[in-house]
PDB file of N, CA and C in Angstrom:
ATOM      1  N   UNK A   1       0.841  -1.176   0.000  1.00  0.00           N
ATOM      2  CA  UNK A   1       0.000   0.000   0.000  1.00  0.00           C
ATOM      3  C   UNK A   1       0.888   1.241   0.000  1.00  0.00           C
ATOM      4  N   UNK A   2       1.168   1.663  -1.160  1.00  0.00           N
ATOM      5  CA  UNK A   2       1.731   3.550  -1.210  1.00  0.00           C
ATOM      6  C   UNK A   2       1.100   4.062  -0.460  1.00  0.00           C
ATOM      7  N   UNK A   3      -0.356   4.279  -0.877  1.00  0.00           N
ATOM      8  CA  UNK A   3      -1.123   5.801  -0.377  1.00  0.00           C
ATOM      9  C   UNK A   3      -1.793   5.133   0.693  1.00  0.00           C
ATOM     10  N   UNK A   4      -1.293   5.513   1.351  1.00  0.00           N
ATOM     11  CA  UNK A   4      -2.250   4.608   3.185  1.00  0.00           C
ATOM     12  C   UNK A   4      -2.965   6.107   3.994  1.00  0.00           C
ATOM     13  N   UNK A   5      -3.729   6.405   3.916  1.00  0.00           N
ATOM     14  CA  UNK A   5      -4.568   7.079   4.609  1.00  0.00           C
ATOM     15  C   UNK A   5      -5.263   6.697   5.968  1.00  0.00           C
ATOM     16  N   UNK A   6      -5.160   7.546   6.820  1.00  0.00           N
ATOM     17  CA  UNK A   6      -5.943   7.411   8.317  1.00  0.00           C
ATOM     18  C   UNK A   6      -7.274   7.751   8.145  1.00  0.00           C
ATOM     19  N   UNK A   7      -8.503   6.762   9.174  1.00  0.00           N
ATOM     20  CA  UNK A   7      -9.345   7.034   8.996  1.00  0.00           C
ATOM     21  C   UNK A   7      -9.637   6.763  10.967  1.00  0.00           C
ATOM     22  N   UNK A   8     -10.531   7.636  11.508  1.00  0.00           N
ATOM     23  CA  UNK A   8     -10.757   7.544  12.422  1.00  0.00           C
ATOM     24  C   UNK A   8     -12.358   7.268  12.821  1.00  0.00           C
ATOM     25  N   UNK A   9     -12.699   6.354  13.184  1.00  0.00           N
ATOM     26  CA  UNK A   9     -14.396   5.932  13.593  1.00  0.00           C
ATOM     27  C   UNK A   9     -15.017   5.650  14.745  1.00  0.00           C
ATOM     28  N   UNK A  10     -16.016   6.359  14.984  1.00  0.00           N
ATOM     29  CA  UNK A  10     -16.372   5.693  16.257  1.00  0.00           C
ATOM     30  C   UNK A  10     -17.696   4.762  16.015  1.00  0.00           C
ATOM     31  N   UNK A  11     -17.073   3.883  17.157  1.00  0.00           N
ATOM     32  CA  UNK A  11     -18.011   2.626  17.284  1.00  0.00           C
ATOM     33  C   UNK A  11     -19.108   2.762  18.694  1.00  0.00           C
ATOM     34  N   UNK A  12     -20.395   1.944  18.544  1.00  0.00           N
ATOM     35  CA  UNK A  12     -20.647   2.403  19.802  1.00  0.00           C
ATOM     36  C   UNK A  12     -20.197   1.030  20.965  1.00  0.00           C
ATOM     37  N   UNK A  13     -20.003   0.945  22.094  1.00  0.00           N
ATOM     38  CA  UNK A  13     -19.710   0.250  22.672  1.00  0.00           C
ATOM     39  C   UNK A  13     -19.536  -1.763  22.294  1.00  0.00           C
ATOM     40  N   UNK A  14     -20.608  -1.944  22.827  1.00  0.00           N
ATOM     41  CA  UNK A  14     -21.170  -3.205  21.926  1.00  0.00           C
ATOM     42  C   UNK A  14     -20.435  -3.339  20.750  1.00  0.00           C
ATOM     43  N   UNK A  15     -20.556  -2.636  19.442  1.00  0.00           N
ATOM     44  CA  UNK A  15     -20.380  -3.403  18.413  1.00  0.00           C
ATOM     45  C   UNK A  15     -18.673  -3.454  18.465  1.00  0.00           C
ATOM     46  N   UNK A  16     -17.934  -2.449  19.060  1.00  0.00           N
ATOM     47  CA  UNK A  16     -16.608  -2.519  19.151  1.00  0.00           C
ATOM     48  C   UNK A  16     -16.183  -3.386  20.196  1.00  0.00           C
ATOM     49  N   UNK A  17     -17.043  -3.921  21.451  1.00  0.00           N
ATOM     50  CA  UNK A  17     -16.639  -5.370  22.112  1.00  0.00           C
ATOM     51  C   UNK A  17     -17.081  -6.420  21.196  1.00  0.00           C
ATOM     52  N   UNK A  18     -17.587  -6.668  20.183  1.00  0.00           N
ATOM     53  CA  UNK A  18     -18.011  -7.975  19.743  1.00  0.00           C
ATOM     54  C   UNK A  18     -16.784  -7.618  18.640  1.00  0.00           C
ATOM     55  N   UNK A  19     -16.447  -6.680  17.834  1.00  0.00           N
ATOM     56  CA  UNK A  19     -14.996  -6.333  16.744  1.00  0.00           C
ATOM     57  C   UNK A  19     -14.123  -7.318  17.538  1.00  0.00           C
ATOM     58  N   UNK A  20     -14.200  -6.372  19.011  1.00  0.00           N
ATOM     59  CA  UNK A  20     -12.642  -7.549  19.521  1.00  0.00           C
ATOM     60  C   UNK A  20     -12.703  -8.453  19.609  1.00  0.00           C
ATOM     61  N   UNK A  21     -13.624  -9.187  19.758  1.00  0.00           N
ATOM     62  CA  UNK A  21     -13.582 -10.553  20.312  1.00  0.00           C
ATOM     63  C   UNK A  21     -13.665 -11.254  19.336  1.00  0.00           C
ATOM     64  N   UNK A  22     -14.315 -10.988  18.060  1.00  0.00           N
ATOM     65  CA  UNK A  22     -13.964 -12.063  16.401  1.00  0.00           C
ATOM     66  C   UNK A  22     -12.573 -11.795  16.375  1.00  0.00           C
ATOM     67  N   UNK A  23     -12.239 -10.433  16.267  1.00  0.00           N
ATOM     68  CA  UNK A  23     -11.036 -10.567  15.831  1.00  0.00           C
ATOM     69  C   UNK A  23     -10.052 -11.266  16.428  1.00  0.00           C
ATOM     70  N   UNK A  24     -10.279 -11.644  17.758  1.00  0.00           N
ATOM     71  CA  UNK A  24      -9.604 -12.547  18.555  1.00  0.00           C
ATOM     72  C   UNK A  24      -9.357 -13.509  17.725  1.00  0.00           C
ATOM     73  N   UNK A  25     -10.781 -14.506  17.730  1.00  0.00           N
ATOM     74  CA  UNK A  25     -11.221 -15.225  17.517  1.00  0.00           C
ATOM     75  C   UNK A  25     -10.570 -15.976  16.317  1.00  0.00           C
ATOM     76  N   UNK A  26     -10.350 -14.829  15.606  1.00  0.00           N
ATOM     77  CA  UNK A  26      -9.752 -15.174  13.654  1.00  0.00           C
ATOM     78  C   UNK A  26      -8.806 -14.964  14.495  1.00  0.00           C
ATOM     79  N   UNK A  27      -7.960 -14.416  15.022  1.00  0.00           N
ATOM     80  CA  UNK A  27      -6.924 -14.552  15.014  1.00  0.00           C
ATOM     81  C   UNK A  27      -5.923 -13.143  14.310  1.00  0.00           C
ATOM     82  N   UNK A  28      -6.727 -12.254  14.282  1.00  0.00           N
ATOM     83  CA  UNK A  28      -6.719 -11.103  13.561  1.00  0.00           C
ATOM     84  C   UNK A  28      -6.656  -9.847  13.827  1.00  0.00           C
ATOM     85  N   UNK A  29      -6.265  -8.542  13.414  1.00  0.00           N
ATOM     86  CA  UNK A  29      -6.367  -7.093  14.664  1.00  0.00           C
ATOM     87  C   UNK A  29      -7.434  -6.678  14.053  1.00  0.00           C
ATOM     88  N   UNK A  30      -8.056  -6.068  14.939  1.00  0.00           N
ATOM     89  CA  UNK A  30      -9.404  -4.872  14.807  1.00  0.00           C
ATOM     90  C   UNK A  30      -8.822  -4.175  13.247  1.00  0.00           C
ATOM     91  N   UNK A  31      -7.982  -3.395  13.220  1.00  0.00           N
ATOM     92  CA  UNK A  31      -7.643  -2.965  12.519  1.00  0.00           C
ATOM     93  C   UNK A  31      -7.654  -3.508  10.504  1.00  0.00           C
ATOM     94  N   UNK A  32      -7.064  -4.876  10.927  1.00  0.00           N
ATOM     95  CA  UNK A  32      -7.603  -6.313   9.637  1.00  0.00           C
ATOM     96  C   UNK A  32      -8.914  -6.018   9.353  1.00  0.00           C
ATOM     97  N   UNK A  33      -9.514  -6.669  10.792  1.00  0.00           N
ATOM     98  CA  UNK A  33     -11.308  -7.053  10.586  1.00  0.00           C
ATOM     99  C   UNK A  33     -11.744  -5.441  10.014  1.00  0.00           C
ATOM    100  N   UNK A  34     -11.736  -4.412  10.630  1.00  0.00           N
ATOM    101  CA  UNK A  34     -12.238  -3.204   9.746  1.00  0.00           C
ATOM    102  C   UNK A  34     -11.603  -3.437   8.172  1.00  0.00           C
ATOM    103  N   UNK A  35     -10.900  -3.079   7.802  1.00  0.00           N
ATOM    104  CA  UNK A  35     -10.377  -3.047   6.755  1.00  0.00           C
ATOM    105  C   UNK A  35     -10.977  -4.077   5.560  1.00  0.00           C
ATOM    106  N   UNK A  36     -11.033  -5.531   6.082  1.00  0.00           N
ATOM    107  CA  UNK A  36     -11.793  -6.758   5.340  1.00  0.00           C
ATOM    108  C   UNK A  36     -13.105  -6.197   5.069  1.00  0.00           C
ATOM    109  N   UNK A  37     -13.469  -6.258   5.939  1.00  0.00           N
ATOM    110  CA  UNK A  37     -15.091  -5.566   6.260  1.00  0.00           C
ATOM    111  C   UNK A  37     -15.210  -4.366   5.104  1.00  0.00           C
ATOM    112  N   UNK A  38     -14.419  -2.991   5.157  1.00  0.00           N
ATOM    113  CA  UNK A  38     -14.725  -1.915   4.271  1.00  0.00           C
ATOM    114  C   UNK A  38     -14.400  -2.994   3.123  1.00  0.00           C
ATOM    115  N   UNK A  39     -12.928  -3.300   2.836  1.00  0.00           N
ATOM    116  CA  UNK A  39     -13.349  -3.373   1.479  1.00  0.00           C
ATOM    117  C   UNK A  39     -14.304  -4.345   1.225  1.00  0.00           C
ATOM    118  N   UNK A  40     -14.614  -5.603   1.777  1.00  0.00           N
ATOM    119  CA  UNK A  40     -16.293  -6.150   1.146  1.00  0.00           C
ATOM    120  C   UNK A  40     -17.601  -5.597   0.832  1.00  0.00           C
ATOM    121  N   UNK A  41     -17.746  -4.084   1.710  1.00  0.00           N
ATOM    122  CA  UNK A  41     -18.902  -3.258   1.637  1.00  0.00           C
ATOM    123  C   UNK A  41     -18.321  -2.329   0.446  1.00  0.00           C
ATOM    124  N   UNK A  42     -17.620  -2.365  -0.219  1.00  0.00           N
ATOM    125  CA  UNK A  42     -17.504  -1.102  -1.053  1.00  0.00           C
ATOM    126  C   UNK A  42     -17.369  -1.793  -2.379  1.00  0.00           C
ATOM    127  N   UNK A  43     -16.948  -3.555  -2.107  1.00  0.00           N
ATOM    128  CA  UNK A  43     -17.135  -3.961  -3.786  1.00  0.00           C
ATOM    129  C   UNK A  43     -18.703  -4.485  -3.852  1.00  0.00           C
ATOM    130  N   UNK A  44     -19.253  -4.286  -2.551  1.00  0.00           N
ATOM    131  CA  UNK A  44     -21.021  -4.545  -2.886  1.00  0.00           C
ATOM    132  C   UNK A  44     -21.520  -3.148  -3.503  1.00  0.00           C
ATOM    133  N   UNK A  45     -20.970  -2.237  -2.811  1.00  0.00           N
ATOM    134  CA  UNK A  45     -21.696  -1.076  -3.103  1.00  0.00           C
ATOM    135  C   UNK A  45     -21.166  -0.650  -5.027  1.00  0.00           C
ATOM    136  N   UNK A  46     -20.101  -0.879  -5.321  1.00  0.00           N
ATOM    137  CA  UNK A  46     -19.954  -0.750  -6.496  1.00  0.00           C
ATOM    138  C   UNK A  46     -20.360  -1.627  -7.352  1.00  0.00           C
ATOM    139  N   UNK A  47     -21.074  -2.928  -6.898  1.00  0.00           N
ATOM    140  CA  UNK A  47     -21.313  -3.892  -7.953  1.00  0.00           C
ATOM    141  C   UNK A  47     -22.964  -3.838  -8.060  1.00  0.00           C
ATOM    142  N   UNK A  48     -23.598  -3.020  -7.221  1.00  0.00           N
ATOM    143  CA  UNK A  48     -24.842  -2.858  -6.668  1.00  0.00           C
ATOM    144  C   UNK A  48     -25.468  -1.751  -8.148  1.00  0.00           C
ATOM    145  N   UNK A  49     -26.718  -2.330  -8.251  1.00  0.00           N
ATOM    146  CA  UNK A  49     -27.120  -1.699  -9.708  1.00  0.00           C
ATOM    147  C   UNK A  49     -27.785  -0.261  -9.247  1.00  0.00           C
ATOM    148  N   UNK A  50     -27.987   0.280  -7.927  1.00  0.00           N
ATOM    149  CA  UNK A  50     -28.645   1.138  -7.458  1.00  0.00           C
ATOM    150  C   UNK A  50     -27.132   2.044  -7.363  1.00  0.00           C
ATOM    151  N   UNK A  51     -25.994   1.885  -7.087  1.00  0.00           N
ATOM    152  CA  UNK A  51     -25.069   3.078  -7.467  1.00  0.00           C
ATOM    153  C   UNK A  51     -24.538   3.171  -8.546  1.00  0.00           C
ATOM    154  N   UNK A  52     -24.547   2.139  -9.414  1.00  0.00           N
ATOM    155  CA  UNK A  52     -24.289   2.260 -10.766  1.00  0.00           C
ATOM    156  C   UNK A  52     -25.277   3.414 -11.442  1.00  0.00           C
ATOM    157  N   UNK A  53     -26.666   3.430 -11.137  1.00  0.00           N
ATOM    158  CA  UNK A  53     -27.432   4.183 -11.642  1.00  0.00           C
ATOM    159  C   UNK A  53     -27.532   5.612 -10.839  1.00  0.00           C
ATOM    160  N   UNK A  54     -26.587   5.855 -10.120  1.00  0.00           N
ATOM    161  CA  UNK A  54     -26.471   6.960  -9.360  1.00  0.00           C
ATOM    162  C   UNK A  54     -25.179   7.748  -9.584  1.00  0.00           C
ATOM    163  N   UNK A  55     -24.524   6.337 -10.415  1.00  0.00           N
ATOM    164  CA  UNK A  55     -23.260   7.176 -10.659  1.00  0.00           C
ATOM    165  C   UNK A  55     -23.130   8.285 -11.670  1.00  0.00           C
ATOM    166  N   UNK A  56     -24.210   7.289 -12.913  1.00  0.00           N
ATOM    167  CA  UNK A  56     -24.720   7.876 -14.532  1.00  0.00           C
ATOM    168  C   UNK A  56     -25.209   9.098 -13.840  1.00  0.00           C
ATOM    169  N   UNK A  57     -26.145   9.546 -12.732  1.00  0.00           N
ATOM    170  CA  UNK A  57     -26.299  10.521 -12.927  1.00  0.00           C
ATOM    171  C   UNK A  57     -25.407  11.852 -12.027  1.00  0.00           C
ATOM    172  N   UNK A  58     -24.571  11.029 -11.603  1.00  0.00           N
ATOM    173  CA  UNK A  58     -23.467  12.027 -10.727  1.00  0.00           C
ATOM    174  C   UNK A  58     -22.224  12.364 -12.142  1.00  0.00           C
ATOM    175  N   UNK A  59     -21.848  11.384 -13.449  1.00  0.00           N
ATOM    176  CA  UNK A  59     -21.678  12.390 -14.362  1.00  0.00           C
ATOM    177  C   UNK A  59     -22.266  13.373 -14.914  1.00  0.00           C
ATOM    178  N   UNK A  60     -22.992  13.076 -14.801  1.00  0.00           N
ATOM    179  CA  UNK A  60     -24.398  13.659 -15.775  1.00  0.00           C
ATOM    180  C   UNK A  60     -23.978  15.266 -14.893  1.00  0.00           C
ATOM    181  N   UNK A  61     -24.215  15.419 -14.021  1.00  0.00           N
ATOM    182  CA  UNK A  61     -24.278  16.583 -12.733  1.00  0.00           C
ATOM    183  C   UNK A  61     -22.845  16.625 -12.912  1.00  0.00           C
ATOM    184  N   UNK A  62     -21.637  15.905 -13.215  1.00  0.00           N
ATOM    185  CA  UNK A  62     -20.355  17.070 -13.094  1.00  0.00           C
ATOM    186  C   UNK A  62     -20.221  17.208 -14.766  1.00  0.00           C
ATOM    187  N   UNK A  63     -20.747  16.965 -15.462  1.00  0.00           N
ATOM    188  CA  UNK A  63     -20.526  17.135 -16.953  1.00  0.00           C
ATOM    189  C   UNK A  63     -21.160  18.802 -16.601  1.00  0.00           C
ATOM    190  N   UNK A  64     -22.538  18.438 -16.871  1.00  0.00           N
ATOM    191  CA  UNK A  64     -23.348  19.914 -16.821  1.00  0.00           C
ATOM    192  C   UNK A  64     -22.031  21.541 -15.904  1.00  0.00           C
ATOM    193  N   UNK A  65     -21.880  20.900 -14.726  1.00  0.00           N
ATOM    194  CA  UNK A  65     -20.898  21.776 -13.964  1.00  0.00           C
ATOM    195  C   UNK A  65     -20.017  21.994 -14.415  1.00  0.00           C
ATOM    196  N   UNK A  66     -19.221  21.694 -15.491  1.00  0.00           N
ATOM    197  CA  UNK A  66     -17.865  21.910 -16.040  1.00  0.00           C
ATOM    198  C   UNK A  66     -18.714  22.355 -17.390  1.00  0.00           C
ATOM    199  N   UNK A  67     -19.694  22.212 -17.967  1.00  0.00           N
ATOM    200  CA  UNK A  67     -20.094  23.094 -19.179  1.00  0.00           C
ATOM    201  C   UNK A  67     -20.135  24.382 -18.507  1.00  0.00           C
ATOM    202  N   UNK A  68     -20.852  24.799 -17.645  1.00  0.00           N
ATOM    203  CA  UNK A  68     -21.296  26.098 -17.010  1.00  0.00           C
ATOM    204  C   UNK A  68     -20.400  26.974 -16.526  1.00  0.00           C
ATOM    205  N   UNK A  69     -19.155  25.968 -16.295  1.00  0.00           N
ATOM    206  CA  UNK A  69     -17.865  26.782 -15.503  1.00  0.00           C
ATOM    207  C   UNK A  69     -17.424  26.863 -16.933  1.00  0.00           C
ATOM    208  N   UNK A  70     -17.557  26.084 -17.945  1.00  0.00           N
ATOM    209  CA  UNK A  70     -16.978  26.910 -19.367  1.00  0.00           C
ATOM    210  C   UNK A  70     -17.165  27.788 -20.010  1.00  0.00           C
ATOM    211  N   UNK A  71     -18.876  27.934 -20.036  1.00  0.00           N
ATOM    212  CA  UNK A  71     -19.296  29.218 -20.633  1.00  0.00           C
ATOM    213  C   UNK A  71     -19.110  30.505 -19.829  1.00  0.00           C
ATOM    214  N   UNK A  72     -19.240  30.414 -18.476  1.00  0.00           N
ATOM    215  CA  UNK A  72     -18.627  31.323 -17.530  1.00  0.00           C
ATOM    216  C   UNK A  72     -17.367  31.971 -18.168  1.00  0.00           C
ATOM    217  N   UNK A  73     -16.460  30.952 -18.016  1.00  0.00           N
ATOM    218  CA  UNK A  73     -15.132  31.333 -18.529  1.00  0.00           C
ATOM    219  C   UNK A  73     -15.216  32.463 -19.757  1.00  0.00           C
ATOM    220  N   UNK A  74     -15.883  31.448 -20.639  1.00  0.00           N
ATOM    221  CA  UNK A  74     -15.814  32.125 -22.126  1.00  0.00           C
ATOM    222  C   UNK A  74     -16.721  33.568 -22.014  1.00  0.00           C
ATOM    223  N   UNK A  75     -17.492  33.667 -21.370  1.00  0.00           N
ATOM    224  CA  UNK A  75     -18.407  35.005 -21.081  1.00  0.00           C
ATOM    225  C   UNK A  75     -17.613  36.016 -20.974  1.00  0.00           C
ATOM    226  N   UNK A  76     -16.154  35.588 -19.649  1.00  0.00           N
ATOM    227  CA  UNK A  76     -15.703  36.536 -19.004  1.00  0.00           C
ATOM    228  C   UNK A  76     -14.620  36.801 -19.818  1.00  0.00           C
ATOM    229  N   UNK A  77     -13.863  35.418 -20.790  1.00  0.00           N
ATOM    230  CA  UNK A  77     -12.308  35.764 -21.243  1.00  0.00           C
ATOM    231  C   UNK A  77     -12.504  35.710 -23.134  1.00  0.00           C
ATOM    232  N   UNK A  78     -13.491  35.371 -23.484  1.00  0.00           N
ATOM    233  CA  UNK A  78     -13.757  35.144 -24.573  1.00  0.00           C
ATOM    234  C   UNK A  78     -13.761  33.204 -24.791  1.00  0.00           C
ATOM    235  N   UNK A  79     -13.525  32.879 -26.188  1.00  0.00           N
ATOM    236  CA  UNK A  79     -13.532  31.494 -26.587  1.00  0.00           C
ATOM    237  C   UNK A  79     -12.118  30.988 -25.968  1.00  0.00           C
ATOM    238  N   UNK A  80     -11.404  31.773 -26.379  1.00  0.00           N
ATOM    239  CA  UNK A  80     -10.027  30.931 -26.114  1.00  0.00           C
ATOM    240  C   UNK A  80      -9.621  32.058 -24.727  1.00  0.00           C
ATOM    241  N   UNK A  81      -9.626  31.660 -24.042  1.00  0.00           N
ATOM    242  CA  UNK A  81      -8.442  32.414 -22.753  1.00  0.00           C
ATOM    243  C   UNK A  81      -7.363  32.534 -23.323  1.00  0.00           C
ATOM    244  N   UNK A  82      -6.465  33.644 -23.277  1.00  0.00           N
ATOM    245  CA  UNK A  82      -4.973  33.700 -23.123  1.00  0.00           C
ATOM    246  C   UNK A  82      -4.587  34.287 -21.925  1.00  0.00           C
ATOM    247  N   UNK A  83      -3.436  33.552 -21.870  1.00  0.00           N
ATOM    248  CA  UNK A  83      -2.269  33.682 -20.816  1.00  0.00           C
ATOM    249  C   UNK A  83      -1.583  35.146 -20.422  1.00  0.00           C
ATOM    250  N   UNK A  84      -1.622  35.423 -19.000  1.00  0.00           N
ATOM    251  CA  UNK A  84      -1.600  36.770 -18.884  1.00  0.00           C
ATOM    252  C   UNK A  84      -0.199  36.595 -19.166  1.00  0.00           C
ATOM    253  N   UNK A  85       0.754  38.178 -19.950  1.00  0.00           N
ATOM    254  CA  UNK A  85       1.989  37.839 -20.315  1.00  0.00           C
ATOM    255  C   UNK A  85       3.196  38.109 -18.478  1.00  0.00           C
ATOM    256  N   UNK A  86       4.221  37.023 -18.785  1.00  0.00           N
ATOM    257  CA  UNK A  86       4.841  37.009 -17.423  1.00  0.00           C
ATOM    258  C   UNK A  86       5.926  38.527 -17.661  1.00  0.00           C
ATOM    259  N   UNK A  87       6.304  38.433 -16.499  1.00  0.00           N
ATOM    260  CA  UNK A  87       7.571  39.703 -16.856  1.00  0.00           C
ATOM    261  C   UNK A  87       9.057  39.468 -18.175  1.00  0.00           C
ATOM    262  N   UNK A  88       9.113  38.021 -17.687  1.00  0.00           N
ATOM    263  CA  UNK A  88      10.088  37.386 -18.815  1.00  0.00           C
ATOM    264  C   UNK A  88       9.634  37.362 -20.233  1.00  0.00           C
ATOM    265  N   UNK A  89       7.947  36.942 -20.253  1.00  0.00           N
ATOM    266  CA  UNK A  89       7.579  36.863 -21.803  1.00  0.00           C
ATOM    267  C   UNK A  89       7.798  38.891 -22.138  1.00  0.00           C
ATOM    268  N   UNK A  90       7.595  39.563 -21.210  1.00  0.00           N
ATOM    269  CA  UNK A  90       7.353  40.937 -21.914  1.00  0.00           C
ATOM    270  C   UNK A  90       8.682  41.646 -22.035  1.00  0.00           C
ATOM    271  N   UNK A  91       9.732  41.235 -21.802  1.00  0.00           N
ATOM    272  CA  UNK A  91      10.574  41.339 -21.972  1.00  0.00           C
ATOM    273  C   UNK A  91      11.272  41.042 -23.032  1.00  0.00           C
ATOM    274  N   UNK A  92      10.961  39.784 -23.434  1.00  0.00           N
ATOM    275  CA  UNK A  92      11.320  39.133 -24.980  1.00  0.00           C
ATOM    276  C   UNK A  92      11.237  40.190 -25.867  1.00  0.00           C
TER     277      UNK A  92
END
């Protein structure tokens, strides 16, 4: 794992005494058993036809947002933006 990120959660009592005690059990750290656990819930949730169809429309919603931030653009700078000139280019 390169990119290892911290994640911090709270559990409520109970379900974090029964964590320890499987994980005992397997033979395993809390830390494993979370980790097994997320990633099994996240290849359900991606294989699940209800976020697939949520995803189509979460492009759908950043497509539209990046048209709008374009015509914005183009409103304010024209079709093509150019590059404000640096001290070195005005110097040339």
């Amino acid at each position: 794992m390169s990119d290892v990120k911290t994640l911090a959660i709270r559990l409520d009592g109970d379900l974090h005494n029964r964590l320890t005690i499987l994980a005992k059990l397997s033979g395993i750290s809390i830390t494993d058993a979370i980790r097994t656990a997320i990633e099994k819930e996240v290849e359900a949730m991606a294989t699940s036809p209800e976020t697939a169809a949520k995803a189509a429309d979460f492009q759908a919603a950043i497509a539209r947002e990046a048209e709008e931030q374009r015509a914005a653009i183009e409103a304010l700078f024209g079709a093509t933006p150019t590059k404000p000139r640096t001290r070195k280019a005005a110097a040339d």
